[in-house]
PDB file of N, CA and C in Angstrom:
ATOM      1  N   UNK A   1    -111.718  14.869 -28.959  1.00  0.00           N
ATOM      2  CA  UNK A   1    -110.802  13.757 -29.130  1.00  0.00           C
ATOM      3  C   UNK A   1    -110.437  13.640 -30.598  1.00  0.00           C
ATOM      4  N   UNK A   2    -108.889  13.254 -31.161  1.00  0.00           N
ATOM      5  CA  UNK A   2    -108.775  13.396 -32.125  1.00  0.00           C
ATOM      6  C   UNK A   2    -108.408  11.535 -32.459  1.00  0.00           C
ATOM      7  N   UNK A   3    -108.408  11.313 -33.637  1.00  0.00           N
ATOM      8  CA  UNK A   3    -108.729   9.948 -34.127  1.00  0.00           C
ATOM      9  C   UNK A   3    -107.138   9.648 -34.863  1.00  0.00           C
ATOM     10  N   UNK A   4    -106.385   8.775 -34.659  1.00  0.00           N
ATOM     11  CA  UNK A   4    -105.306   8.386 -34.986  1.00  0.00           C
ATOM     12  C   UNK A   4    -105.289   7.184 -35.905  1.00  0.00           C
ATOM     13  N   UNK A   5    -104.298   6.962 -36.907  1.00  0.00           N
ATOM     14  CA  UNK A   5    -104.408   5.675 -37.365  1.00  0.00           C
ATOM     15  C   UNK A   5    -103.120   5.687 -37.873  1.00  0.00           C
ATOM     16  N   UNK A   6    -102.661   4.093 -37.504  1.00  0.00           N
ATOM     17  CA  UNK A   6    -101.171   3.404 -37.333  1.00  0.00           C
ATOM     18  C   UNK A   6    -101.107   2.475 -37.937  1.00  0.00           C
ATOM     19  N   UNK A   7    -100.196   2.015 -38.562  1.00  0.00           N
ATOM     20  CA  UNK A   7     -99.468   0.118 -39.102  1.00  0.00           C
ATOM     21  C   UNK A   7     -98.658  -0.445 -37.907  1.00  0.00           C
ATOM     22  N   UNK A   8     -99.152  -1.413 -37.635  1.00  0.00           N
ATOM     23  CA  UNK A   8     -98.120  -1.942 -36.487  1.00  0.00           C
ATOM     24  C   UNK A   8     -97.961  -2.872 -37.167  1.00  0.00           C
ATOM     25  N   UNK A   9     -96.840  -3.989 -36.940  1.00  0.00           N
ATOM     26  CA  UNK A   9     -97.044  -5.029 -37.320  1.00  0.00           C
ATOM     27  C   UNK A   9     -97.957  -6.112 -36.715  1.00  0.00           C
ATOM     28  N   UNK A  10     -98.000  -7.492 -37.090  1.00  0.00           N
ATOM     29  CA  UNK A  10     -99.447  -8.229 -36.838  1.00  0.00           C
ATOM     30  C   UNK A  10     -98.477  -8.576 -35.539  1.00  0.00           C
ATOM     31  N   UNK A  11     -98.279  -9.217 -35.413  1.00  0.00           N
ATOM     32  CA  UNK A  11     -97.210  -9.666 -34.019  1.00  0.00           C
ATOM     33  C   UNK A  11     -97.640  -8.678 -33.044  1.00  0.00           C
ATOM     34  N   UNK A  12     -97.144  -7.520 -33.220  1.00  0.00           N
ATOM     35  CA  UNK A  12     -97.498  -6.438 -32.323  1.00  0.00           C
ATOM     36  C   UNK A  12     -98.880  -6.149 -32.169  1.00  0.00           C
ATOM     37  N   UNK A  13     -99.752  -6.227 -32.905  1.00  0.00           N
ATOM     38  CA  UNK A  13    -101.231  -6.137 -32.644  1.00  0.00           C
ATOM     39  C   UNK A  13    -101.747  -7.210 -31.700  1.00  0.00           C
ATOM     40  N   UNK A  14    -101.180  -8.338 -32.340  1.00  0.00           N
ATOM     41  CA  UNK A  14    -101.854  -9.854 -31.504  1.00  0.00           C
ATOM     42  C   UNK A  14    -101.478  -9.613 -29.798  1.00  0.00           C
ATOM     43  N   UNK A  15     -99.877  -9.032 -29.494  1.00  0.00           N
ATOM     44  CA  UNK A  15     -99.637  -9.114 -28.867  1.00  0.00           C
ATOM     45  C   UNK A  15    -100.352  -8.440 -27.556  1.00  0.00           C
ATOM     46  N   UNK A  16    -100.427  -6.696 -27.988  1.00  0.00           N
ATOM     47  CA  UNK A  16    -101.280  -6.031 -27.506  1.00  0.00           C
ATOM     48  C   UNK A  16    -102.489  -6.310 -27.420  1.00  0.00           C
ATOM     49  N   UNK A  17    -103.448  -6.853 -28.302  1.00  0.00           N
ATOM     50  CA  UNK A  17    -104.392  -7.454 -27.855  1.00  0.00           C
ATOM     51  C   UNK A  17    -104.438  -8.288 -26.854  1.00  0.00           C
ATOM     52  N   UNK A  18    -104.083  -9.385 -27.033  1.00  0.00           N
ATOM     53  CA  UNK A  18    -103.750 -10.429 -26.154  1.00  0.00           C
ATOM     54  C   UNK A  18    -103.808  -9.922 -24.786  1.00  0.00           C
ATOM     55  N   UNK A  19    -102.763  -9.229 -24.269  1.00  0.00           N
ATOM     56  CA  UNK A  19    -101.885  -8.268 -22.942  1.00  0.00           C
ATOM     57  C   UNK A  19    -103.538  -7.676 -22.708  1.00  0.00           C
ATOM     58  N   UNK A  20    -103.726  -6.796 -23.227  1.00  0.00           N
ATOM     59  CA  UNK A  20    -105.266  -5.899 -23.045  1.00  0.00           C
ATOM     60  C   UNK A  20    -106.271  -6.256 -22.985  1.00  0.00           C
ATOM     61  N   UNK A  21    -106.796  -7.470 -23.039  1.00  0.00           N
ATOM     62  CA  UNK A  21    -107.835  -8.102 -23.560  1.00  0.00           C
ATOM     63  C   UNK A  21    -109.033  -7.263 -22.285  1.00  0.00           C
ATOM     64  N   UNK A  22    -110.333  -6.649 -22.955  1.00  0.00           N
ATOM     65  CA  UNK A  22    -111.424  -6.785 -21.682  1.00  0.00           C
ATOM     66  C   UNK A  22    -110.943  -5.326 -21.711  1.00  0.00           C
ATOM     67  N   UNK A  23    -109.662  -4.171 -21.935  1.00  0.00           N
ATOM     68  CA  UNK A  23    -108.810  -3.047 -21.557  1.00  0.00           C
ATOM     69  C   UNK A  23    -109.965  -1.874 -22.305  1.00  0.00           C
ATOM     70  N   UNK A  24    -109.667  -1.200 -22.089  1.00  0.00           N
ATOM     71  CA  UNK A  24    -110.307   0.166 -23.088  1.00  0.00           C
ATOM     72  C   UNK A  24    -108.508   0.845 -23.992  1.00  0.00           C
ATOM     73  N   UNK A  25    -108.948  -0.193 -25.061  1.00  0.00           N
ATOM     74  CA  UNK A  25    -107.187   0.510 -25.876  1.00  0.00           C
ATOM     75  C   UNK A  25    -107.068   1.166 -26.078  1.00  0.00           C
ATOM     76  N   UNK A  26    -108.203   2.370 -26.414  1.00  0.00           N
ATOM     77  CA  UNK A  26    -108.000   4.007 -26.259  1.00  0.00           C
ATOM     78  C   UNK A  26    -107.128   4.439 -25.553  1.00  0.00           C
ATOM     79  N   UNK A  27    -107.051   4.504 -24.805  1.00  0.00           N
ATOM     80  CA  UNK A  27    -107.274   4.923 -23.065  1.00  0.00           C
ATOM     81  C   UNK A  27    -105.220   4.574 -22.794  1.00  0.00           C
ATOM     82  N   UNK A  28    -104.972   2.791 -23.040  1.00  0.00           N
ATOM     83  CA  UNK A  28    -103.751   2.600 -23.316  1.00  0.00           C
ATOM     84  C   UNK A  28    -102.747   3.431 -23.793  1.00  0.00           C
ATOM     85  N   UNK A  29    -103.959   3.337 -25.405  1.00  0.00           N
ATOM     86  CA  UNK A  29    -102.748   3.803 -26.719  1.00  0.00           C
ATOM     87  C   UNK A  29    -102.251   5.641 -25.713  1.00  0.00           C
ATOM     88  N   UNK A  30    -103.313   6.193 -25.697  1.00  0.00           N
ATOM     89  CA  UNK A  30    -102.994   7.409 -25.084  1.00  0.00           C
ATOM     90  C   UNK A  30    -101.948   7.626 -24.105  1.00  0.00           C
ATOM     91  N   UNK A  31    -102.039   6.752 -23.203  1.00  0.00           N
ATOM     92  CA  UNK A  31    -101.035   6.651 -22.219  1.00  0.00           C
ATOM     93  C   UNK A  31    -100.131   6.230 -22.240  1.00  0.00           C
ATOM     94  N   UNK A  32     -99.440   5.460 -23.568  1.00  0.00           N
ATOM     95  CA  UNK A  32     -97.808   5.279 -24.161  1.00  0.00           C
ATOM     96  C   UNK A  32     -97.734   6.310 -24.539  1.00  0.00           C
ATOM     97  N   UNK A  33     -98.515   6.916 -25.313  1.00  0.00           N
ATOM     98  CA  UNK A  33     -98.019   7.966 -26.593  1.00  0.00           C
ATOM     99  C   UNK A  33     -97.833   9.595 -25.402  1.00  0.00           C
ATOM    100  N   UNK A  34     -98.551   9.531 -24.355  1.00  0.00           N
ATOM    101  CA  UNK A  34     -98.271  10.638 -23.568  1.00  0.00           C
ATOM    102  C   UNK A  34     -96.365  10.494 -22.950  1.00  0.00           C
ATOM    103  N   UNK A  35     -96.229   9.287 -22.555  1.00  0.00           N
ATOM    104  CA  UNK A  35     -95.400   8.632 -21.503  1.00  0.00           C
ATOM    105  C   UNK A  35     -94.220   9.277 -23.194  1.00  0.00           C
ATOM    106  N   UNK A  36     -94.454   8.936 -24.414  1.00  0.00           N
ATOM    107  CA  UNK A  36     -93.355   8.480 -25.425  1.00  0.00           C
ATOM    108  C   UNK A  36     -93.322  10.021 -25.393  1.00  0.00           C
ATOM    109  N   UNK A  37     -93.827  11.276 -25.195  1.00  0.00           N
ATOM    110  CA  UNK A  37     -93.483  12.461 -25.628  1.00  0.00           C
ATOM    111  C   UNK A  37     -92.681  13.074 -24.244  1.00  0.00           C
ATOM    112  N   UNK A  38     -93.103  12.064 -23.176  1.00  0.00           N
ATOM    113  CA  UNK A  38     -92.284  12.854 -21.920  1.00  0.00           C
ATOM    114  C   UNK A  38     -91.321  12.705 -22.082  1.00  0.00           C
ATOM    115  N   UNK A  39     -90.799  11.307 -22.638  1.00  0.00           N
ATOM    116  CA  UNK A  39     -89.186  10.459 -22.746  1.00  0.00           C
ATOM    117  C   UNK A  39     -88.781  11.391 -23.866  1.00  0.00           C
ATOM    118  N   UNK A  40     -89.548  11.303 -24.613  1.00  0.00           N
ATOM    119  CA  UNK A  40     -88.185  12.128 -26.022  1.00  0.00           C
ATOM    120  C   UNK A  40     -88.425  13.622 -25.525  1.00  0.00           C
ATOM    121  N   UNK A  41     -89.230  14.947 -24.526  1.00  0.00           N
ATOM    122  CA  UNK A  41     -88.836  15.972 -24.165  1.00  0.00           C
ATOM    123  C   UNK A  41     -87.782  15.631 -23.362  1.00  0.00           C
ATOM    124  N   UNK A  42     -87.740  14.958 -22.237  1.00  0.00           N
ATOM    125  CA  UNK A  42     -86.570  14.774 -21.170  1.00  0.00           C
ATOM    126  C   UNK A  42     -85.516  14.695 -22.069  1.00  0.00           C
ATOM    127  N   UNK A  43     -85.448  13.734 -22.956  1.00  0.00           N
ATOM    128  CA  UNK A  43     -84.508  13.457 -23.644  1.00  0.00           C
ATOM    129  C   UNK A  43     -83.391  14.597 -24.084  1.00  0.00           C
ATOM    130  N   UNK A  44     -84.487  15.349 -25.075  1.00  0.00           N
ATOM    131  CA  UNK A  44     -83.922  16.492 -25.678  1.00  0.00           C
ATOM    132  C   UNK A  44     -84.022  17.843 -24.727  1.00  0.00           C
ATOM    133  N   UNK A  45     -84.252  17.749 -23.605  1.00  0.00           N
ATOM    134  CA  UNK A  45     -83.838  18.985 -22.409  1.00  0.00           C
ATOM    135  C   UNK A  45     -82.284  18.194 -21.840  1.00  0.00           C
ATOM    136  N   UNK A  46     -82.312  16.724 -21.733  1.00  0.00           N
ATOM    137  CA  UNK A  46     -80.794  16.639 -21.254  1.00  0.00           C
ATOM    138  C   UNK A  46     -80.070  16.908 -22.456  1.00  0.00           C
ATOM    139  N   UNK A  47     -80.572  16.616 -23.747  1.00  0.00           N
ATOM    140  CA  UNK A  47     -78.927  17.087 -24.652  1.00  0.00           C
ATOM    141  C   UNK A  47     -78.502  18.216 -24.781  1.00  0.00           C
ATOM    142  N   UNK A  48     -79.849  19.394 -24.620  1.00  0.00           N
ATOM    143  CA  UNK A  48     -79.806  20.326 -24.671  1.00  0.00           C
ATOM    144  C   UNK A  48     -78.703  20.997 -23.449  1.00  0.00           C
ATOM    145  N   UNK A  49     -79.159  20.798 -22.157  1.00  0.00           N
ATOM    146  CA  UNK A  49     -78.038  20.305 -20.705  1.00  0.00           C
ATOM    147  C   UNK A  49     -77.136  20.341 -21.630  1.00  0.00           C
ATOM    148  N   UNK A  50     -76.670  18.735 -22.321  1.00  0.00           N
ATOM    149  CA  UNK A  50     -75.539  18.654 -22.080  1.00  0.00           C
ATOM    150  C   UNK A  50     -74.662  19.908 -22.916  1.00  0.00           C
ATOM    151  N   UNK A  51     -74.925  20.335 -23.898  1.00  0.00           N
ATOM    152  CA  UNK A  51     -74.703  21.252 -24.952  1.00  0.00           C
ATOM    153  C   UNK A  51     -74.064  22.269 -24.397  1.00  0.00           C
ATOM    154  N   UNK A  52     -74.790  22.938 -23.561  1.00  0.00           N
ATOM    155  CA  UNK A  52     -74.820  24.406 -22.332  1.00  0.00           C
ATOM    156  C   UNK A  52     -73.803  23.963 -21.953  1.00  0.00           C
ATOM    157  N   UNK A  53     -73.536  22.526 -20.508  1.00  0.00           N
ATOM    158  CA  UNK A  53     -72.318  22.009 -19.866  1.00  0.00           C
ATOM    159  C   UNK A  53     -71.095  22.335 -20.936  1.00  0.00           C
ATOM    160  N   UNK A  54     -70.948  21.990 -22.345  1.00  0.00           N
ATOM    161  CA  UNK A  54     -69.778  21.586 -23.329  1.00  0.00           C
ATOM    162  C   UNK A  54     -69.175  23.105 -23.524  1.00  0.00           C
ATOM    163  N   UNK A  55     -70.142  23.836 -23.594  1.00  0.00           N
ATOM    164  CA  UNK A  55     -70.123  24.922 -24.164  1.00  0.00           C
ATOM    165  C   UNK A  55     -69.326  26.092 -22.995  1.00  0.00           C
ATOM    166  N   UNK A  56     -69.930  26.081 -21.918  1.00  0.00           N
ATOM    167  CA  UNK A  56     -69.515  26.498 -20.718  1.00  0.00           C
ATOM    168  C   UNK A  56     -67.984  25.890 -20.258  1.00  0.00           C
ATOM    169  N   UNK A  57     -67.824  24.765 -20.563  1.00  0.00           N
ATOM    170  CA  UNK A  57     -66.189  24.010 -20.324  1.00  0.00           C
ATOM    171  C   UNK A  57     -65.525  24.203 -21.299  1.00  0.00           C
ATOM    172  N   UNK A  58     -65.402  25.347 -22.539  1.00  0.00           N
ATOM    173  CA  UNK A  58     -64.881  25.761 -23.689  1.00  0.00           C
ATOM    174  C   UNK A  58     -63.617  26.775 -22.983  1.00  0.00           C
ATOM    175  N   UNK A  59     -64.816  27.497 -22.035  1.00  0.00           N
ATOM    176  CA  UNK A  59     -64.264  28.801 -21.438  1.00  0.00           C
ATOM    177  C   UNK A  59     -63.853  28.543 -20.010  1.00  0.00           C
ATOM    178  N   UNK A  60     -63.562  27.607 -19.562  1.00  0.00           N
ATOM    179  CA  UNK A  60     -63.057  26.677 -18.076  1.00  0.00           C
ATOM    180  C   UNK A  60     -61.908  27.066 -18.702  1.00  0.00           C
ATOM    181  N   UNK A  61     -61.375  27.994 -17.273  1.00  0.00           N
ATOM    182  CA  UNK A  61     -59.351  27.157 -16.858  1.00  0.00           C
ATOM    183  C   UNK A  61     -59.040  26.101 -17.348  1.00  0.00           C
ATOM    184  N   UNK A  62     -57.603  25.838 -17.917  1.00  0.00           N
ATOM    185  CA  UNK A  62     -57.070  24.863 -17.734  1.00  0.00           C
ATOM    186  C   UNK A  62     -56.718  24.278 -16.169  1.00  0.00           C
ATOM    187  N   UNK A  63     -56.743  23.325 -15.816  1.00  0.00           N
ATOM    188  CA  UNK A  63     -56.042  22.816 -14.291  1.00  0.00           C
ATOM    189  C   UNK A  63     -55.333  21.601 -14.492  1.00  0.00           C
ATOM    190  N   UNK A  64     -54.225  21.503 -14.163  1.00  0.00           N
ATOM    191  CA  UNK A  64     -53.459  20.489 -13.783  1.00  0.00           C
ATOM    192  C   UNK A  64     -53.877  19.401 -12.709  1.00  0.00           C
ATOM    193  N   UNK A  65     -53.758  18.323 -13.607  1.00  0.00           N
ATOM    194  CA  UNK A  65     -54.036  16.957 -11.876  1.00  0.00           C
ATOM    195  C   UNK A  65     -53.860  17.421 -10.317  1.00  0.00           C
ATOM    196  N   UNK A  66     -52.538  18.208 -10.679  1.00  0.00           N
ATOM    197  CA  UNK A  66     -51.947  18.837  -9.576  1.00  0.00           C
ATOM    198  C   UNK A  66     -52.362  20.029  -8.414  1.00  0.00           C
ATOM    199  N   UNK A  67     -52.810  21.046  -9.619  1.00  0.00           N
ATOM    200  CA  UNK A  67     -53.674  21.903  -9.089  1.00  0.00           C
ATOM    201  C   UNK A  67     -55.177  21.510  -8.237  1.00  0.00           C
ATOM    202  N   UNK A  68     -56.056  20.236  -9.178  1.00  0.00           N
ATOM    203  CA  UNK A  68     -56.590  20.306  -9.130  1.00  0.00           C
ATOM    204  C   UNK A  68     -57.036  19.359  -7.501  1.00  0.00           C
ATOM    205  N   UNK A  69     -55.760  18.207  -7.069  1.00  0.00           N
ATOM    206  CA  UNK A  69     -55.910  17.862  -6.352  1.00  0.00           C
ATOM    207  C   UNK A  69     -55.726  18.696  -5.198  1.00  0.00           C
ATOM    208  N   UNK A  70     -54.658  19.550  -5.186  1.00  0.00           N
ATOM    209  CA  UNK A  70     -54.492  20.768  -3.906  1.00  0.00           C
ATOM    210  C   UNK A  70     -56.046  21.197  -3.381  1.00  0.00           C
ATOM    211  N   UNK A  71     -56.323  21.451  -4.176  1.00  0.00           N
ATOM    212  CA  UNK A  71     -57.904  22.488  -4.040  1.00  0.00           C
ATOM    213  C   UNK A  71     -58.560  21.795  -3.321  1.00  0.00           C
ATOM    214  N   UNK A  72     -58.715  20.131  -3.672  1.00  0.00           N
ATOM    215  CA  UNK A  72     -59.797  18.807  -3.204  1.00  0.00           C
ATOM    216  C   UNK A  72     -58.929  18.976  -1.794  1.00  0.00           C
ATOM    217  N   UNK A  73     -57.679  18.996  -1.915  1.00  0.00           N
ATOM    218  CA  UNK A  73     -57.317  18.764  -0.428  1.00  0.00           C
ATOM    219  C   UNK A  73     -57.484  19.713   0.573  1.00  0.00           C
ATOM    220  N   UNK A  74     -57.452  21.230  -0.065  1.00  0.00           N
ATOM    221  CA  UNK A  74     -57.295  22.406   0.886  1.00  0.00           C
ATOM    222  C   UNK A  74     -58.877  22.732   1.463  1.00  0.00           C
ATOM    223  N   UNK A  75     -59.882  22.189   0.612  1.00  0.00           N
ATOM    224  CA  UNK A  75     -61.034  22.238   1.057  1.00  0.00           C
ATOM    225  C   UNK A  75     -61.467  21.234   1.778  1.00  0.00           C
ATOM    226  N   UNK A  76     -60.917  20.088   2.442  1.00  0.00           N
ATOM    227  CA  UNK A  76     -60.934  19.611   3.082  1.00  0.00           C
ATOM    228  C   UNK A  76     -60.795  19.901   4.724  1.00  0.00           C
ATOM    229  N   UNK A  77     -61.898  19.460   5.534  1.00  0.00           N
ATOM    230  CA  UNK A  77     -61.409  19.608   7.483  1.00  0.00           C
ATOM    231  C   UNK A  77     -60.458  19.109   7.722  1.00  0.00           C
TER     232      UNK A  77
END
């Protein structure tokens, strides 16, 4: 186990205390800070997404409203 040390502000300490009281805050702190690295990977795999998508619609046809509605319609039953 490796040993961490943070400034929160006092507000935020009281608060968390408070909320946790009786808790094992180890145990907590670990389980935001796991949860905070899933959110910012997801994060940066969708921008990454989106990047690929932008990049790939560089080299897209042009289509006209026109064209583009025929197609919606002809593939239609």
């Amino acid at each position: 186990m490796s040993t961490v040390n943070f400034s929160v502000p006092e507000d935020v300490k009281q608060a968390f205390n408070a909320v946790f009281k009786g808790r094992n805050k180890s145990a907590i702190i670990a389980e935001l800070m796991r949860e905070a690295v899933e959110r910012a990977q997801r994060g940066q795999r969708s921008r990454e997404a989106i990047s690929r998508i932008m990049k790939r619609r560089e080299h897209a046809p042009v289509v006209s409203e026109e064209e583009a509605r025929i197609a919606r319609e002809e593939g239609r039953p």
